[in-house]
Protein backbone atom coordinates (compact mmCIF):
# COMPACT_ATOMS: atom_id res chain seq x y z
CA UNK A 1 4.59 -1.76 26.50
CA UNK A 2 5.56 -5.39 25.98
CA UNK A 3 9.08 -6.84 25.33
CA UNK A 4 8.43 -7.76 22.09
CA UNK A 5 6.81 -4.51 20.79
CA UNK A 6 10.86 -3.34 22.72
CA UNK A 7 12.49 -5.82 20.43
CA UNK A 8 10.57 -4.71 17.21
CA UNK A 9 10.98 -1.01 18.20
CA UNK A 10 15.01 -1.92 18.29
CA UNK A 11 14.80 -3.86 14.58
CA UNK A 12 13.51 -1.21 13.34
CA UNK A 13 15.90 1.46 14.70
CA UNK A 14 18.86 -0.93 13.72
CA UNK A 15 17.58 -1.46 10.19
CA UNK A 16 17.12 2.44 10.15
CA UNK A 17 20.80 3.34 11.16
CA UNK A 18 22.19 0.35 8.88
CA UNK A 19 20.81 2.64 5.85
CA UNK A 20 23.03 5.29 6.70
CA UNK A 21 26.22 2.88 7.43
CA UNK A 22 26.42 0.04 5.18
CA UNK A 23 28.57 -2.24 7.33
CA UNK A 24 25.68 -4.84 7.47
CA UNK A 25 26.73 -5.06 11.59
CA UNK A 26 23.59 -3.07 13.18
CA UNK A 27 21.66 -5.41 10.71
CA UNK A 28 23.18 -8.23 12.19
CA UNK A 29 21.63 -6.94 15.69
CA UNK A 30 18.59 -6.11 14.54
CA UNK A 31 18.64 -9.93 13.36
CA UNK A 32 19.11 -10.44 16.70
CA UNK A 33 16.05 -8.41 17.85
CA UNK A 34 13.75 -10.21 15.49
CA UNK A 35 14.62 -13.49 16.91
CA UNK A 36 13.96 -12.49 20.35
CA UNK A 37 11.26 -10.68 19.74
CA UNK A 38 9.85 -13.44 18.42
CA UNK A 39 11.31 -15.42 21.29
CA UNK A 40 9.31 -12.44 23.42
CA UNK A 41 5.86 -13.03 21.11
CA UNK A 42 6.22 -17.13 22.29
CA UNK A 43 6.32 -16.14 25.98
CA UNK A 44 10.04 -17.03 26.71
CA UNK A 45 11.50 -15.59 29.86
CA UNK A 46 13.71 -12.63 29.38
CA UNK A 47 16.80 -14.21 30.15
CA UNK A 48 16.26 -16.37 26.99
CA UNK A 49 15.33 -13.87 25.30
CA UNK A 50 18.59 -12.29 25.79
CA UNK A 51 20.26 -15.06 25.07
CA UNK A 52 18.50 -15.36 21.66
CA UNK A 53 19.50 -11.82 20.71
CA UNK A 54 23.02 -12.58 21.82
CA UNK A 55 23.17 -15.61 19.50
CA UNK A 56 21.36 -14.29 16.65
CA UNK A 57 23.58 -11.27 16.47
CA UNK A 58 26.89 -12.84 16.99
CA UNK A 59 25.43 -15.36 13.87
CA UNK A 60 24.66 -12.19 11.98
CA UNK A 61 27.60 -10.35 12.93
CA UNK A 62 30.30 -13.78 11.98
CA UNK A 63 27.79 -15.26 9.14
CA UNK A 64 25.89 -12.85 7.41
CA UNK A 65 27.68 -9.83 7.51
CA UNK A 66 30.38 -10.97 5.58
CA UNK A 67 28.00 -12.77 2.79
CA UNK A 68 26.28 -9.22 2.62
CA UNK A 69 29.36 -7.17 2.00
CA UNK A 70 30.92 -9.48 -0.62
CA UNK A 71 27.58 -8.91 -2.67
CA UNK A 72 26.41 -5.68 -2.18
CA UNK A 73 29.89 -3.62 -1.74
CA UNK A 74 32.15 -2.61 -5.40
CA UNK A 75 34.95 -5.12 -5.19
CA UNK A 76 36.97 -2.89 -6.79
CA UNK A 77 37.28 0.47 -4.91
CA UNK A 78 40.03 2.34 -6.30
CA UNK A 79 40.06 6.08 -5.90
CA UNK A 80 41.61 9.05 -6.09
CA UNK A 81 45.43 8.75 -7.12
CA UNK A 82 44.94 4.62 -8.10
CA UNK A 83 42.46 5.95 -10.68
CA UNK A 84 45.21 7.63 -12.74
CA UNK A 85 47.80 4.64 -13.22
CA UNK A 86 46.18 3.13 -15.88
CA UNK A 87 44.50 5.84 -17.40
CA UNK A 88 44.97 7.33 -21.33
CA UNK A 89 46.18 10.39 -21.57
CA UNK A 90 47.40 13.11 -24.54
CA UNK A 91 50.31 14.66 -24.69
CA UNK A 92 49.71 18.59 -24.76
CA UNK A 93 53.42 19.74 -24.83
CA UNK A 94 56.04 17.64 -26.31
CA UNK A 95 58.24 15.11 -24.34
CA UNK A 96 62.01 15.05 -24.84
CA UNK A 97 63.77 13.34 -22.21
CA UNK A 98 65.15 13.79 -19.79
CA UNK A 99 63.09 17.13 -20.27
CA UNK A 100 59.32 16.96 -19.44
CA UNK A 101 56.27 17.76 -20.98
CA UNK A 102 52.67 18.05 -20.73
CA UNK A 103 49.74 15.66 -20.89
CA UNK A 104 45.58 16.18 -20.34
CA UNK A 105 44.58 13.76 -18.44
CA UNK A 106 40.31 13.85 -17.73
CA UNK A 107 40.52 17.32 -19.13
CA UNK A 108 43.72 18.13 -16.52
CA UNK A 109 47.17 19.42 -17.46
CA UNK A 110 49.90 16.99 -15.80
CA UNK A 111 53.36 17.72 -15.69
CA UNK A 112 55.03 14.37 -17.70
CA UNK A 113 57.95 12.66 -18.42
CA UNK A 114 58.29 9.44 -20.29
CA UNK A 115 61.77 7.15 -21.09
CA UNK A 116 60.90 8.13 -25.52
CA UNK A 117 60.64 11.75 -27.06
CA UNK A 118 56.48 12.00 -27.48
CA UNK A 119 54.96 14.41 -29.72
CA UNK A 120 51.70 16.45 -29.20
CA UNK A 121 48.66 14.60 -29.43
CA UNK A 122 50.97 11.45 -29.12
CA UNK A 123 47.86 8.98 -26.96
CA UNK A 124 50.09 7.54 -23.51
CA UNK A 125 49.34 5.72 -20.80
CA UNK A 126 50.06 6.84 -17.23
CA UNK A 127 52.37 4.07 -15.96
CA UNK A 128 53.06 6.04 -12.24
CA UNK A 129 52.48 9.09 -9.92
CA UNK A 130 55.27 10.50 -8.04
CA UNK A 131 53.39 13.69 -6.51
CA UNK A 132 52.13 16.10 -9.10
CA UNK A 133 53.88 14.67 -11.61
CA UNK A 134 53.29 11.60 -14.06
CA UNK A 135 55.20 9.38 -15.62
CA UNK A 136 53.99 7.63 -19.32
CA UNK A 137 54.40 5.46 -22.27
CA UNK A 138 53.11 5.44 -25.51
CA UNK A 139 50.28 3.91 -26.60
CA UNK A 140 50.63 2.88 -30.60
CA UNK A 141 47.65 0.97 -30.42
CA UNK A 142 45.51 4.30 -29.62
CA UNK A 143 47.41 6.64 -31.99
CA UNK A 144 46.17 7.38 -35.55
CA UNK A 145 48.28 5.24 -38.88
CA UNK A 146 50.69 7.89 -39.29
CA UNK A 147 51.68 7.14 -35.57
CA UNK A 148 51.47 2.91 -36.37
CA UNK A 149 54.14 4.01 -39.45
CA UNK A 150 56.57 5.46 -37.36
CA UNK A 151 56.17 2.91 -34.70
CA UNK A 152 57.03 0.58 -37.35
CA UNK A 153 59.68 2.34 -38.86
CA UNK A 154 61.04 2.54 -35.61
CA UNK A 155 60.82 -1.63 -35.24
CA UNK A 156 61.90 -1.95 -38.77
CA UNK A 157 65.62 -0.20 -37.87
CA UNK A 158 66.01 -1.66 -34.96
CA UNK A 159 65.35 -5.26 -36.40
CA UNK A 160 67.83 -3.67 -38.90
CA UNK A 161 70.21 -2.69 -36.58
CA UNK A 162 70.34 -5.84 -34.64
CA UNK A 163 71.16 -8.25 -38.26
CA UNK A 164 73.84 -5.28 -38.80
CA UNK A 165 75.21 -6.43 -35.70
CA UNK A 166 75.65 -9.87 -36.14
């Protein structure tokens, strides 16, 4: 067997392991391998063909590596508990503080408590996690006109309350 039918045996089995890992770094190797199997193909003594692999990986490994995982890997790889601040939820069971209630949150019943009293099948969004429990704040912008009225009620007596004041 030559060297360079050893180098393409190890590109190959470095490009086949990459598939299962994704880090991009055994395909920076195997980059490595091509070049010096090539270097092997164009009759180079083994000692610069070792020196080619070195390079080429440690190029692969510092320059395209990096390049490869900024375009191929999610930038944005939230999961588990960071996927449910900033999610919508409903209220299931009333919210009266400092009493909690209930939301459903991706078909999942969530202890809740919120700083406002929330009715049932008031639309929130989950603002934190503190272990099994969430905390929310209404969304007025999700909830049907009857909702927008009271909102605005609401903003109407306080603007009220505030010219009473002064």
């Amino acid at each position: 067997m030559t060297l360079t039918v050893i180098w393409m045996i190890l590109f190959v089995a470095l490009v086949v392991i990459e598939t299962y890992t994704l880090e991009f770094t055994c395909l920076s190797i195997a980059f490595g391998c091509l070049l010096a199997g090539t270097a092997a193909w164009l009759a180079l003594p083994i000692g610069a063909q070792l020196l080619i692999a070195a390079i080429g990986s440690a190029s692969g490994v510092a320059l395209i590596a990096p390049v490869l995982r900024k375009r191929v890997l999610p930038q944005d790889s939230r999961t588990g508990t960071d996927l449910i601040v900033g999610s919508n939820a409903e209220v299931v069971e009333a919210i009266y503080p400092p009493a909690q209630g209930k939301v459903k949150l991706d078909g999942v019943i969530w202890q809740a408590e919120s700083d406002r009293p929330l009715e049932v099948g008031a639309h929130v969004l989950v603002t934190e996690l503190q272990g099994a429990r969430l905390t929310v704040m209404a969304r007025p912008d999700l909830e049907g006109p009857r909702a927008q009225l009271n909102a605005t009620q609401d903003e109407i007596q306080r603007s009220q309350a505030r010219q009473d004041l002064h």
